[in-house]
PDB file of N, CA and C in Angstrom:
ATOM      1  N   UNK A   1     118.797 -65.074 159.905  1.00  0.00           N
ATOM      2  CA  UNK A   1     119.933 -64.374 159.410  1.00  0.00           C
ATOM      3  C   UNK A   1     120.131 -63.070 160.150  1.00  0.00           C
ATOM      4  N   UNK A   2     121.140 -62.398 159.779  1.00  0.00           N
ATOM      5  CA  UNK A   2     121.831 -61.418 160.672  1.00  0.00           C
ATOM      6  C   UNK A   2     122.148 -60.358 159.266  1.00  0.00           C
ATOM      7  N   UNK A   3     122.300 -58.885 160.128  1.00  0.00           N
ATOM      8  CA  UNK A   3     122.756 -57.793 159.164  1.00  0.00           C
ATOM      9  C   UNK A   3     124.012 -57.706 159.641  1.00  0.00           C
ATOM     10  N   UNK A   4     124.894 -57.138 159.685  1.00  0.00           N
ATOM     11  CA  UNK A   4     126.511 -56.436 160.064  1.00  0.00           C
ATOM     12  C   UNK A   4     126.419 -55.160 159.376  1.00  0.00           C
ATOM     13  N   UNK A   5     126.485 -54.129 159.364  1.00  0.00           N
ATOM     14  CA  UNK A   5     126.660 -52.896 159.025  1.00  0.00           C
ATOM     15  C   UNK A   5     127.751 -52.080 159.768  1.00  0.00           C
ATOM     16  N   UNK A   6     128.803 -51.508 158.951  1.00  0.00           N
ATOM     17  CA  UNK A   6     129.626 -50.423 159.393  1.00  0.00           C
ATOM     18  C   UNK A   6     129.266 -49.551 158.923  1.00  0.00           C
ATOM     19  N   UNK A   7     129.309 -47.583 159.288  1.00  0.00           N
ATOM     20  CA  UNK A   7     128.898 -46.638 158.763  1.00  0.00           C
ATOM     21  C   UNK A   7     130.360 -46.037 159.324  1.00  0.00           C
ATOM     22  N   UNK A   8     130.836 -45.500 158.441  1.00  0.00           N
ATOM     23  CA  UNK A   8     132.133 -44.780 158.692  1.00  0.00           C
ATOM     24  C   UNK A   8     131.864 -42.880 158.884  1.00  0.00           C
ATOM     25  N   UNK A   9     131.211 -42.014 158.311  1.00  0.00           N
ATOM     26  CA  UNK A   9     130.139 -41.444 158.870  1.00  0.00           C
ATOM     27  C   UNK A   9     129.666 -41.326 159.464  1.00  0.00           C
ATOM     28  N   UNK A  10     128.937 -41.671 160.781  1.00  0.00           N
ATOM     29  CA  UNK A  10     127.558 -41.456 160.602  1.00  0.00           C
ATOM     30  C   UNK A  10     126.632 -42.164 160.115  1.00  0.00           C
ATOM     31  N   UNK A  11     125.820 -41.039 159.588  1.00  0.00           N
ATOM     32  CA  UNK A  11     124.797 -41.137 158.250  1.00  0.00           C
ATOM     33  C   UNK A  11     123.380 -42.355 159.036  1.00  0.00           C
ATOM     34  N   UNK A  12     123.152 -42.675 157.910  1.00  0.00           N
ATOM     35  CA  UNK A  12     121.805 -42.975 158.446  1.00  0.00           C
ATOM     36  C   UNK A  12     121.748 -44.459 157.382  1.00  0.00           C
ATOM     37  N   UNK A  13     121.140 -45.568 158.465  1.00  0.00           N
ATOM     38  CA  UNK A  13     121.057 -46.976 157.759  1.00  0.00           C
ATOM     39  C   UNK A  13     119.502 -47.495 158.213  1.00  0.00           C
ATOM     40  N   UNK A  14     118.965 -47.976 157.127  1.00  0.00           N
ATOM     41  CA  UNK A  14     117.327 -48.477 156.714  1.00  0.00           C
ATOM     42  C   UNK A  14     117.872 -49.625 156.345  1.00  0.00           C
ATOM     43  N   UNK A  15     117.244 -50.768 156.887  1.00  0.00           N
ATOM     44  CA  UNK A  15     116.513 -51.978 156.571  1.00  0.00           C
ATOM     45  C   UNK A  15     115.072 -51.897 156.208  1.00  0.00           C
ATOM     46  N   UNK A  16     114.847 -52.020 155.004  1.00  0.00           N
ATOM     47  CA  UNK A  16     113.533 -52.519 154.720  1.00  0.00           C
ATOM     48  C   UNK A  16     113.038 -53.895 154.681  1.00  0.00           C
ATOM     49  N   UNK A  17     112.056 -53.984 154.847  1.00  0.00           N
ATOM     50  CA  UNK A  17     111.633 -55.431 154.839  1.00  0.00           C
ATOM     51  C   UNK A  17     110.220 -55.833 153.587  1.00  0.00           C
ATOM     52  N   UNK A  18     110.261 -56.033 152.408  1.00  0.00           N
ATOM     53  CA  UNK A  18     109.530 -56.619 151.447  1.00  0.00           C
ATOM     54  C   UNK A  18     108.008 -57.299 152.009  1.00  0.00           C
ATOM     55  N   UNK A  19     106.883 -56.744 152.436  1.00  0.00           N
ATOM     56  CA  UNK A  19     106.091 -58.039 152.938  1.00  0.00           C
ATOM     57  C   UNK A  19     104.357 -57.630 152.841  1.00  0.00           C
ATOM     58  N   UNK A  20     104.563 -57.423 150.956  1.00  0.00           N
ATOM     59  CA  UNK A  20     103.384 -56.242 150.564  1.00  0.00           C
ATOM     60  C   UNK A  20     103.450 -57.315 149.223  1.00  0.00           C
ATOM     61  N   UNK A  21     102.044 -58.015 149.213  1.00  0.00           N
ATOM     62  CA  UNK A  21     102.450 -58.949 147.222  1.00  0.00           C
ATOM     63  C   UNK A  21     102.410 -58.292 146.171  1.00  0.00           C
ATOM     64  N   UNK A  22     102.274 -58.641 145.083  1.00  0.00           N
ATOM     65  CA  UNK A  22     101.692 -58.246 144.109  1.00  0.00           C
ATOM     66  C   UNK A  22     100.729 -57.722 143.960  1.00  0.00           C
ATOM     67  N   UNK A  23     100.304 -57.021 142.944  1.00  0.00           N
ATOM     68  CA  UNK A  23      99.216 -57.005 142.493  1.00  0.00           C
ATOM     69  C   UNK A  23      98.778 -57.448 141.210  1.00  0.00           C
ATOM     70  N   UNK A  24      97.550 -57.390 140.765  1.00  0.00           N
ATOM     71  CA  UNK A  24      97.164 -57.704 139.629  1.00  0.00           C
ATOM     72  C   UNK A  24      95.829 -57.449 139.015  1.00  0.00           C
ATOM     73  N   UNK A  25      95.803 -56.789 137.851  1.00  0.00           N
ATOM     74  CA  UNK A  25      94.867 -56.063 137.127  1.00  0.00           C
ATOM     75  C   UNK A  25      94.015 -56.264 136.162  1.00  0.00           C
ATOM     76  N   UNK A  26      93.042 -56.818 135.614  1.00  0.00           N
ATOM     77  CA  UNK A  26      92.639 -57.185 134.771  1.00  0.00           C
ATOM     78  C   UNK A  26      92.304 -55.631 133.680  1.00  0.00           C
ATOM     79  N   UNK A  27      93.154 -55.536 132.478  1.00  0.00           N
ATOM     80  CA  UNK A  27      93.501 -53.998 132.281  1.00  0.00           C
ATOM     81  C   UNK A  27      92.329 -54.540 130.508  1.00  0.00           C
ATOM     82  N   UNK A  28      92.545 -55.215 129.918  1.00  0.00           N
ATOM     83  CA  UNK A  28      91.626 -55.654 128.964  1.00  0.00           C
ATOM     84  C   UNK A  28      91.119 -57.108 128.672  1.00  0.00           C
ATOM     85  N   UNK A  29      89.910 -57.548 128.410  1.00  0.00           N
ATOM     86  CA  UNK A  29      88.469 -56.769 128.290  1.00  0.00           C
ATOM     87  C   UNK A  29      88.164 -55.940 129.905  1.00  0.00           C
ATOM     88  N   UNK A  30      88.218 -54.753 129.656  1.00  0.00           N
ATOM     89  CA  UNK A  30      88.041 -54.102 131.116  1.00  0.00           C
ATOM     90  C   UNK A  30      86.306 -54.894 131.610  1.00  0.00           C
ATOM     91  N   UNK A  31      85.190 -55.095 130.713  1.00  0.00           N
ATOM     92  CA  UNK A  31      84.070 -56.027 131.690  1.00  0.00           C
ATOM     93  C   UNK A  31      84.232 -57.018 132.175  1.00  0.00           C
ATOM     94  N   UNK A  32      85.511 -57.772 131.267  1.00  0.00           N
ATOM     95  CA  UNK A  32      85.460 -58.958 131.248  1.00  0.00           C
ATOM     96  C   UNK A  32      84.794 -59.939 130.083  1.00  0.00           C
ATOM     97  N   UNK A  33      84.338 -59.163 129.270  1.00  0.00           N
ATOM     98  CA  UNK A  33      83.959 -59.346 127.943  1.00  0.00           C
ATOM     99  C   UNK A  33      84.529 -59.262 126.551  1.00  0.00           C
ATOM    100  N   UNK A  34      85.201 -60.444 126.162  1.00  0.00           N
ATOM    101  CA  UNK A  34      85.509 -60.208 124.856  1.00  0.00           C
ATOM    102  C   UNK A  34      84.165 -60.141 123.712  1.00  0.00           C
ATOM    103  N   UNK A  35      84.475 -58.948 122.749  1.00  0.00           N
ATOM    104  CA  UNK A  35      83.483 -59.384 121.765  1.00  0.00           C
ATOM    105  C   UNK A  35      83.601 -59.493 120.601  1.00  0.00           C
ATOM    106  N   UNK A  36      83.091 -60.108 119.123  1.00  0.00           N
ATOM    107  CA  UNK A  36      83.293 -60.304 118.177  1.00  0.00           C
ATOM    108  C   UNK A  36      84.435 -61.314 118.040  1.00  0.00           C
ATOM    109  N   UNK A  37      85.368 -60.774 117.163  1.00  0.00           N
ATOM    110  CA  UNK A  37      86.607 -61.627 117.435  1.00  0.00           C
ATOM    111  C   UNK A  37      87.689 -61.464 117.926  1.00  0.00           C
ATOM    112  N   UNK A  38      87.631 -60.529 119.112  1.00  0.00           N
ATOM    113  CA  UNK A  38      88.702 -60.374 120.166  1.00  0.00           C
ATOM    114  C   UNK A  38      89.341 -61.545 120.841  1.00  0.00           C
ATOM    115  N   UNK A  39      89.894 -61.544 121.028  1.00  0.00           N
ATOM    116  CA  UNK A  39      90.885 -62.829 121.767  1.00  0.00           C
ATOM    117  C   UNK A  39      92.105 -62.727 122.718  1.00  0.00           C
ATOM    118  N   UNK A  40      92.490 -61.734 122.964  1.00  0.00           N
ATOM    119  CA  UNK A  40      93.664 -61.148 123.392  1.00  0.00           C
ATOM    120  C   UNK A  40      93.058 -60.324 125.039  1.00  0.00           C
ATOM    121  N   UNK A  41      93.755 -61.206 125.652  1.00  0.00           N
ATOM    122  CA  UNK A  41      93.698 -60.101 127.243  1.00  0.00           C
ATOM    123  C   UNK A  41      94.803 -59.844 127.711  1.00  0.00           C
ATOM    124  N   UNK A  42      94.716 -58.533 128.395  1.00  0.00           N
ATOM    125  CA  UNK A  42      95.854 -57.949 128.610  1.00  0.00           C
ATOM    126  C   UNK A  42      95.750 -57.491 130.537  1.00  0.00           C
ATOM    127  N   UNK A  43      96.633 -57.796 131.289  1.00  0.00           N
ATOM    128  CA  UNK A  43      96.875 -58.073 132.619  1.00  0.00           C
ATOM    129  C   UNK A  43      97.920 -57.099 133.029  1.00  0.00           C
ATOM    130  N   UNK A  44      97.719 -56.274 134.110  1.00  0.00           N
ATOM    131  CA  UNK A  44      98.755 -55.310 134.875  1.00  0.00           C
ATOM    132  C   UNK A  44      99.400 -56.153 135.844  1.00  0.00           C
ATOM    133  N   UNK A  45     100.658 -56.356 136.226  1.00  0.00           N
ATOM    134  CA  UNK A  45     101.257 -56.966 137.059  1.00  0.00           C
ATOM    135  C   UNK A  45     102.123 -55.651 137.756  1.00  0.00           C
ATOM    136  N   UNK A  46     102.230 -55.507 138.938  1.00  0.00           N
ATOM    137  CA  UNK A  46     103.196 -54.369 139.159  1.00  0.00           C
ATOM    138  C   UNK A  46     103.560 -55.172 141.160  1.00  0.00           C
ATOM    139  N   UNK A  47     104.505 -54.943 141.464  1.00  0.00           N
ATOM    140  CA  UNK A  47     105.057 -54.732 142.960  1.00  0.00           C
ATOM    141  C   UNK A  47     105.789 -53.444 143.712  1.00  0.00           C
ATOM    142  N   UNK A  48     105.283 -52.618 144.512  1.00  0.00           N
ATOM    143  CA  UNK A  48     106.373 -51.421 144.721  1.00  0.00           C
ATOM    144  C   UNK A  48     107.481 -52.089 145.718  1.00  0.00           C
ATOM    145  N   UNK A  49     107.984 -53.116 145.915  1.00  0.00           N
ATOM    146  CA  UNK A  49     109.204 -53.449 146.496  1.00  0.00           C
ATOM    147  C   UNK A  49     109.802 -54.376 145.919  1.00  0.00           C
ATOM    148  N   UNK A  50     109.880 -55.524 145.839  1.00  0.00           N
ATOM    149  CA  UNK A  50     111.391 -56.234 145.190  1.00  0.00           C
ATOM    150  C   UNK A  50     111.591 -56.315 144.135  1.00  0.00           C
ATOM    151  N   UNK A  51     110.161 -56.512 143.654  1.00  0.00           N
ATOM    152  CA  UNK A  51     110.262 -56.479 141.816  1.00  0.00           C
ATOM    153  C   UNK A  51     109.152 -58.173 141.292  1.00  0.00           C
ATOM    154  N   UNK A  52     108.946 -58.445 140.402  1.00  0.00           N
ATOM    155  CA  UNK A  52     108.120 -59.423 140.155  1.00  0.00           C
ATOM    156  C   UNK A  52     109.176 -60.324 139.665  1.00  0.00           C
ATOM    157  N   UNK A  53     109.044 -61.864 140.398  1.00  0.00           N
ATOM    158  CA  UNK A  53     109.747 -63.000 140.083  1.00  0.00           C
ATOM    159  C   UNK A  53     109.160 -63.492 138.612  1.00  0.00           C
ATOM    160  N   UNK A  54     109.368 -62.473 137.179  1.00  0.00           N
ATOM    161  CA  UNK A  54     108.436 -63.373 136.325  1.00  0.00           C
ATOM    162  C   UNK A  54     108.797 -64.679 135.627  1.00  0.00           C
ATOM    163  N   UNK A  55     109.942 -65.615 136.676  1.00  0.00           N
ATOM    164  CA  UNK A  55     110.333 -66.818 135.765  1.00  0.00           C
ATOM    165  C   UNK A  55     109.319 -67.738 137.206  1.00  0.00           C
ATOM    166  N   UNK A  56     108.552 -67.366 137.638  1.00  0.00           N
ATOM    167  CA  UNK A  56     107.380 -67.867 138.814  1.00  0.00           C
ATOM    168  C   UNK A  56     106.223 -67.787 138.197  1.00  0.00           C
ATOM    169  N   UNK A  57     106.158 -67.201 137.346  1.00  0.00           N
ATOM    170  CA  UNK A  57     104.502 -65.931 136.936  1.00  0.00           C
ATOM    171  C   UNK A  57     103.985 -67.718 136.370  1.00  0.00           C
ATOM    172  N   UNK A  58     102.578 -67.663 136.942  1.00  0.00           N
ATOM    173  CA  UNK A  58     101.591 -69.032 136.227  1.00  0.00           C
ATOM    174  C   UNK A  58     100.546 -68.359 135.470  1.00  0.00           C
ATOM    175  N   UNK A  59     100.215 -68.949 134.492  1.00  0.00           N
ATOM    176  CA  UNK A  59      99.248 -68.513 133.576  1.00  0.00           C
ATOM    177  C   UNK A  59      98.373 -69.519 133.068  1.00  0.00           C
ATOM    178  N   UNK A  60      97.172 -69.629 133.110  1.00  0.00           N
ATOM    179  CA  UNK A  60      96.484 -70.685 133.020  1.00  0.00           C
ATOM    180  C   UNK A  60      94.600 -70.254 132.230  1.00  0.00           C
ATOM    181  N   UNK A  61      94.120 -71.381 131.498  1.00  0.00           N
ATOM    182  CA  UNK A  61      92.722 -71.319 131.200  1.00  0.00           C
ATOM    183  C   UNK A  61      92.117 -72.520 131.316  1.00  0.00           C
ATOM    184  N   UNK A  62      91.127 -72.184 131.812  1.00  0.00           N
ATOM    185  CA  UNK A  62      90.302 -73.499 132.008  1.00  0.00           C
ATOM    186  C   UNK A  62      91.415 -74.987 133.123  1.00  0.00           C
ATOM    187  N   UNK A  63      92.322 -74.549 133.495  1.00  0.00           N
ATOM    188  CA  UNK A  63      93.324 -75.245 134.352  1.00  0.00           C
ATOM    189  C   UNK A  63      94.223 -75.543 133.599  1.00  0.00           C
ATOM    190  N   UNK A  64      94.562 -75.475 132.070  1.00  0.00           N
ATOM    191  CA  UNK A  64      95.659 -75.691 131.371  1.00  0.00           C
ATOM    192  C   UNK A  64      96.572 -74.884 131.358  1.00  0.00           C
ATOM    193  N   UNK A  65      97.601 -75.100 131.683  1.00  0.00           N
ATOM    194  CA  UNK A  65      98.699 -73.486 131.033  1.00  0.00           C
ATOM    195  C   UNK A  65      98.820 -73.105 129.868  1.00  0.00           C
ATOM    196  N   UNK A  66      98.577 -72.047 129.533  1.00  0.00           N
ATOM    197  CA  UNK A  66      99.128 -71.078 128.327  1.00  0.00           C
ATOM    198  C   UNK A  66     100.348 -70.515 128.264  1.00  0.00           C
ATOM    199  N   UNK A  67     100.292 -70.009 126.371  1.00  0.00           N
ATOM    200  CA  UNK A  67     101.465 -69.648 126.601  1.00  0.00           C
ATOM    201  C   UNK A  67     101.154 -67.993 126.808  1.00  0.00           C
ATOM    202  N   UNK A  68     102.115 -66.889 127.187  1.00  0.00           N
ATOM    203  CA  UNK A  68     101.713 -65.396 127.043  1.00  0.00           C
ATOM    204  C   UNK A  68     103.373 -64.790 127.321  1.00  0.00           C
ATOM    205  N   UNK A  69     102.729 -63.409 127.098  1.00  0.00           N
ATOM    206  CA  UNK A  69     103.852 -63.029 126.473  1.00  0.00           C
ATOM    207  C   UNK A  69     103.650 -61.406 127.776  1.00  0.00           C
ATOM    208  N   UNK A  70     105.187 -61.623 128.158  1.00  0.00           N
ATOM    209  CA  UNK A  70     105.461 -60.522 129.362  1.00  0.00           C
ATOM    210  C   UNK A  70     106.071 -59.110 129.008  1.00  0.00           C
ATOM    211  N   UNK A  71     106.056 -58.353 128.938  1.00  0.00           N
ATOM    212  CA  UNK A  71     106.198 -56.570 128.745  1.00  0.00           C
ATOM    213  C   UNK A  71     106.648 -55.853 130.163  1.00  0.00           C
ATOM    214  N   UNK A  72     108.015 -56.320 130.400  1.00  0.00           N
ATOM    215  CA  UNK A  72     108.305 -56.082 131.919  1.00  0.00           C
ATOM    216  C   UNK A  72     108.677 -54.602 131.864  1.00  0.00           C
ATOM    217  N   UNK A  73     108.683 -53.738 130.814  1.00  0.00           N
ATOM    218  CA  UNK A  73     109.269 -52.283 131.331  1.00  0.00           C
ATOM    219  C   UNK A  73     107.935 -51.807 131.270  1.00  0.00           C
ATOM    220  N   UNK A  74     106.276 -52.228 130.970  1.00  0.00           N
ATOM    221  CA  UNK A  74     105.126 -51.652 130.961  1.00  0.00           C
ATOM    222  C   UNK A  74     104.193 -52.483 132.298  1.00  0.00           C
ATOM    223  N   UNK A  75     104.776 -53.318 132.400  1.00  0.00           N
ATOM    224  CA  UNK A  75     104.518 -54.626 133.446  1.00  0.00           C
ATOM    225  C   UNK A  75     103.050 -55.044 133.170  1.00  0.00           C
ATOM    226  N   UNK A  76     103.159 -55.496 132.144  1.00  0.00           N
ATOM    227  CA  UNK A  76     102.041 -55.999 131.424  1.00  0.00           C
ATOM    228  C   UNK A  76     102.137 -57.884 131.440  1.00  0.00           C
ATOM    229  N   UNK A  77     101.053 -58.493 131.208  1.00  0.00           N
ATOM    230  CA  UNK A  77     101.165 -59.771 130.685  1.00  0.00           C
ATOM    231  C   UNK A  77     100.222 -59.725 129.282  1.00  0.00           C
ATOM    232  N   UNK A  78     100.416 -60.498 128.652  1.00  0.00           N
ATOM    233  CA  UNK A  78      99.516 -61.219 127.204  1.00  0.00           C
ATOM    234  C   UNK A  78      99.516 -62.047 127.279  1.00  0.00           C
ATOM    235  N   UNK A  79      98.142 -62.211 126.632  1.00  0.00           N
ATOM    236  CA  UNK A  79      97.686 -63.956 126.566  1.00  0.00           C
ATOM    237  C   UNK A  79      96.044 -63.629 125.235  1.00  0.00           C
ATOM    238  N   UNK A  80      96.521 -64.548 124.341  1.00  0.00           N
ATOM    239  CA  UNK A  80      95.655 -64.851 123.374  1.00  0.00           C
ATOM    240  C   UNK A  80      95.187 -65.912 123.432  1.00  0.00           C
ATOM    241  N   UNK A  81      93.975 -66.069 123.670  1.00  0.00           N
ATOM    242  CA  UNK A  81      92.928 -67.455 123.703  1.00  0.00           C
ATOM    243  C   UNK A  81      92.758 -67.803 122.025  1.00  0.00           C
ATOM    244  N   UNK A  82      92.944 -68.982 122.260  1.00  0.00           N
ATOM    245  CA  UNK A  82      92.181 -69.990 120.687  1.00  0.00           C
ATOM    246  C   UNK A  82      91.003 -69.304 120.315  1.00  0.00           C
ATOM    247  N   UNK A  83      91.413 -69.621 118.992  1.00  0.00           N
ATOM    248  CA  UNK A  83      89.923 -69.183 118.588  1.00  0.00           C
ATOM    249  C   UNK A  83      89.036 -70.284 117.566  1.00  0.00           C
ATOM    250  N   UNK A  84      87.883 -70.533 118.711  1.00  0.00           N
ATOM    251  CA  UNK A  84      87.211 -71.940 118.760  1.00  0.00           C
ATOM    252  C   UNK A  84      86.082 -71.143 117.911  1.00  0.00           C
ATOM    253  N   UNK A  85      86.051 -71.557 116.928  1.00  0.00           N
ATOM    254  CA  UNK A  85      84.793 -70.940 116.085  1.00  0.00           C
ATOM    255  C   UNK A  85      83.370 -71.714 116.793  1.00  0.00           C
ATOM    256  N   UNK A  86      82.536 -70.268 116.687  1.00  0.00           N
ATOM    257  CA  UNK A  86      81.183 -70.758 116.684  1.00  0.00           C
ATOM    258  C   UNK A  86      81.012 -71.244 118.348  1.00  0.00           C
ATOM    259  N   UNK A  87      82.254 -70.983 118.852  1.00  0.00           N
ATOM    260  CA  UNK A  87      82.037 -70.980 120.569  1.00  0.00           C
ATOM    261  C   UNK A  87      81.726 -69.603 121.099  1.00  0.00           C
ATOM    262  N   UNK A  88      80.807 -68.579 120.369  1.00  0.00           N
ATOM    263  CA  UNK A  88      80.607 -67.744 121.323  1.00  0.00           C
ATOM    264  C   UNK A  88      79.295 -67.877 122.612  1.00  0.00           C
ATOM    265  N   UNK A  89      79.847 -66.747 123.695  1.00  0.00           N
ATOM    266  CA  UNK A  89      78.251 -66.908 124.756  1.00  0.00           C
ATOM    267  C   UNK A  89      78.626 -68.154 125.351  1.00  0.00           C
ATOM    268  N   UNK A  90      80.234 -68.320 125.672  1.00  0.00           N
ATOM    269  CA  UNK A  90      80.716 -69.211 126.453  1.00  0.00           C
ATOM    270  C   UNK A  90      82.051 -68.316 127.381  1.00  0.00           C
ATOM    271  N   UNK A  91      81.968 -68.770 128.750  1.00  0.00           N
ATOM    272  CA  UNK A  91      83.108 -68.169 129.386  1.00  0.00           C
ATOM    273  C   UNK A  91      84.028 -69.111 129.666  1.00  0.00           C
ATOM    274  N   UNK A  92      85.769 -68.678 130.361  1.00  0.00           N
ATOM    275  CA  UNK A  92      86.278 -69.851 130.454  1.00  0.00           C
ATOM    276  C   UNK A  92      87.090 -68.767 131.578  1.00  0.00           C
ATOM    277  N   UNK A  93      88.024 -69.645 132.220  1.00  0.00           N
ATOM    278  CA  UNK A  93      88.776 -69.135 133.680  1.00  0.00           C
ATOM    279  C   UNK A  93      89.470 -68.992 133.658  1.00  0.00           C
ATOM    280  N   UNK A  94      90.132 -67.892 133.886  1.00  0.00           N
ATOM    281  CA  UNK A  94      91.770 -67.180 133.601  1.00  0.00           C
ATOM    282  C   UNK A  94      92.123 -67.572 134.609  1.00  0.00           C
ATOM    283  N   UNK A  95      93.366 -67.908 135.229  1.00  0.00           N
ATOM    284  CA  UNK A  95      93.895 -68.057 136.729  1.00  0.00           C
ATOM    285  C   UNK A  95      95.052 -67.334 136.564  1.00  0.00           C
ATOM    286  N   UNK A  96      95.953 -66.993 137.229  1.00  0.00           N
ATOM    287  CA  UNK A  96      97.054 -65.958 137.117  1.00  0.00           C
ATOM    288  C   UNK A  96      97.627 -65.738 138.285  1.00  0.00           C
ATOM    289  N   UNK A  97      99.022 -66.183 138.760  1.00  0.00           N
ATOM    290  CA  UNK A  97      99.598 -66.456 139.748  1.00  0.00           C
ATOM    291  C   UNK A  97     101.427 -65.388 139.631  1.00  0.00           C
ATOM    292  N   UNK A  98     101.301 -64.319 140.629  1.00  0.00           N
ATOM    293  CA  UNK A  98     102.348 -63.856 140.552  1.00  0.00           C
ATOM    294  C   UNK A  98     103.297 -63.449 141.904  1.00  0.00           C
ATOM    295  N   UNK A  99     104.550 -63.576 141.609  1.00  0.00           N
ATOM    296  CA  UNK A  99     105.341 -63.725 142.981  1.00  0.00           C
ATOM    297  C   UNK A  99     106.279 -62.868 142.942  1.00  0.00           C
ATOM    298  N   UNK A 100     106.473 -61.921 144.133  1.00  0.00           N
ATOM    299  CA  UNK A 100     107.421 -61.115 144.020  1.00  0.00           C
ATOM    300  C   UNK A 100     109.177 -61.755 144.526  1.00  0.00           C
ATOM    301  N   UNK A 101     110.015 -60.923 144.105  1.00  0.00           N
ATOM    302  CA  UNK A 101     110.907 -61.420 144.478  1.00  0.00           C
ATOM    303  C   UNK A 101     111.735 -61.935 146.125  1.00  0.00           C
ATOM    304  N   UNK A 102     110.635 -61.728 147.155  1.00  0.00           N
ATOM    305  CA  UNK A 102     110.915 -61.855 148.364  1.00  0.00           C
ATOM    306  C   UNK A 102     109.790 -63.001 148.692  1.00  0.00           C
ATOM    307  N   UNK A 103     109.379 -63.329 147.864  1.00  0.00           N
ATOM    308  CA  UNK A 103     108.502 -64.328 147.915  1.00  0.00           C
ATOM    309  C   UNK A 103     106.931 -64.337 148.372  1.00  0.00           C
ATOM    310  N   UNK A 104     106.572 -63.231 148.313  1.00  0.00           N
ATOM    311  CA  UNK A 104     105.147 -62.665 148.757  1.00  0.00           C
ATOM    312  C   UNK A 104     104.416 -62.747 147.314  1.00  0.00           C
ATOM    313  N   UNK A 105     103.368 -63.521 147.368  1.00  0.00           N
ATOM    314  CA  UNK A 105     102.616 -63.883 146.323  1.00  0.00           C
ATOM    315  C   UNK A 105     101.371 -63.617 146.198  1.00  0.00           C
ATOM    316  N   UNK A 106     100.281 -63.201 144.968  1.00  0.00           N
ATOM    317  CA  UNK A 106      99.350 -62.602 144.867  1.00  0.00           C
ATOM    318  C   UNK A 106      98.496 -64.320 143.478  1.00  0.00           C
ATOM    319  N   UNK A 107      97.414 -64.369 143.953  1.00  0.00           N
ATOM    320  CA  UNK A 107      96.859 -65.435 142.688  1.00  0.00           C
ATOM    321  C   UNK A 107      94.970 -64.761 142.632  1.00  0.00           C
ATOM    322  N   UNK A 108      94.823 -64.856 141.110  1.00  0.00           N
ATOM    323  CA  UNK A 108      93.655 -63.837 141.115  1.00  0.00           C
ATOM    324  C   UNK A 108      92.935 -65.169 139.703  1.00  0.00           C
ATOM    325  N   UNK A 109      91.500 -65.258 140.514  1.00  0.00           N
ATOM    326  CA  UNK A 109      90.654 -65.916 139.017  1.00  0.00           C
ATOM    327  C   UNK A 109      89.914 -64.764 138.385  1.00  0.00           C
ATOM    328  N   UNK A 110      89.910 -65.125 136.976  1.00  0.00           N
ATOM    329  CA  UNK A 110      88.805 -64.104 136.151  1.00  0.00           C
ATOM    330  C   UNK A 110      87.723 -64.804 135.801  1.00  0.00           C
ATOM    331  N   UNK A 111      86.745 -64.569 135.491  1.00  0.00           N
ATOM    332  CA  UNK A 111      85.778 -65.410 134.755  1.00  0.00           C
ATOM    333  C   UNK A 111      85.776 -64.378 132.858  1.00  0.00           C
ATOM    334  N   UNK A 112      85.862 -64.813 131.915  1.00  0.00           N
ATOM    335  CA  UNK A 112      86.098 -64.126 130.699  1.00  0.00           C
ATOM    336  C   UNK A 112      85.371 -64.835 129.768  1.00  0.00           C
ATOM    337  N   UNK A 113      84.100 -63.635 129.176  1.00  0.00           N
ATOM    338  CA  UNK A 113      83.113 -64.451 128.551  1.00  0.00           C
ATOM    339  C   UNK A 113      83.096 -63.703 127.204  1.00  0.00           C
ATOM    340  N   UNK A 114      82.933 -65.076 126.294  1.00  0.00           N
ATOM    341  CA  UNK A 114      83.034 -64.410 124.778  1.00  0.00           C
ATOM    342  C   UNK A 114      81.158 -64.045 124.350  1.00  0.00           C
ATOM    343  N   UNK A 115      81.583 -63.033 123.633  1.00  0.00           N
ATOM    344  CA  UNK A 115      80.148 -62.609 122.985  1.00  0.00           C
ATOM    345  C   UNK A 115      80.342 -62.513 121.511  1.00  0.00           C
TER     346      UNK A 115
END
């Protein structure tokens, strides 16, 4: 593809180019440890250029998808794990897949162990 730009002015014209991914944070259990009857992890998603594609965003445990819940003006994700009684002192695998809007993509595993 091609730009065309007129400046009637002067002035001054920037092309930027998007080609920096995501990131992603594991913001709670900050060890990675849930304990007692915690269940709830909480994930930083942020991009400083196009913005996060979150109808892309994958969310997954143990390879199944979940469901979670997105907080785009804090750029947060949620996700509450089942609560499997009497399964503690077991871990299971967060996977978490996020894409910015220029298509530069970031995918991060957790390991998240209940106590």
């Amino acid at each position: 593809g091609f730009l065309l730009a007129r400046l009637m002015n002067g002035g001054l014209l920037a092309v930027l180019k998007d080609s920096v991914s995501p990131v992603i944070r594991l913001l709670k259990p900050k060890n990675g440890v849930l304990k007692n009857k915690e269940r709830k992890i909480e994930l930083e998603i942020s991009d400083k250029g196009s913005g996060i594609d979150y109808s892309l965003l994958s969310v997954t445990i143990d390879g199944r998808k979940v469901p979670y819940e997105v907080r785009t003006k804090e750029d947060k994700v949620l996700v509450e794990l089942e609560d499997k009684d009497g399964q503690r002192n077991r871990s299971v695998r967060l996977y978490i897949r996020a894409e910015d809007k220029t298509g530069n993509h970031y995918e991060k595993d957790y390991s998240i162990l209940f106590r």
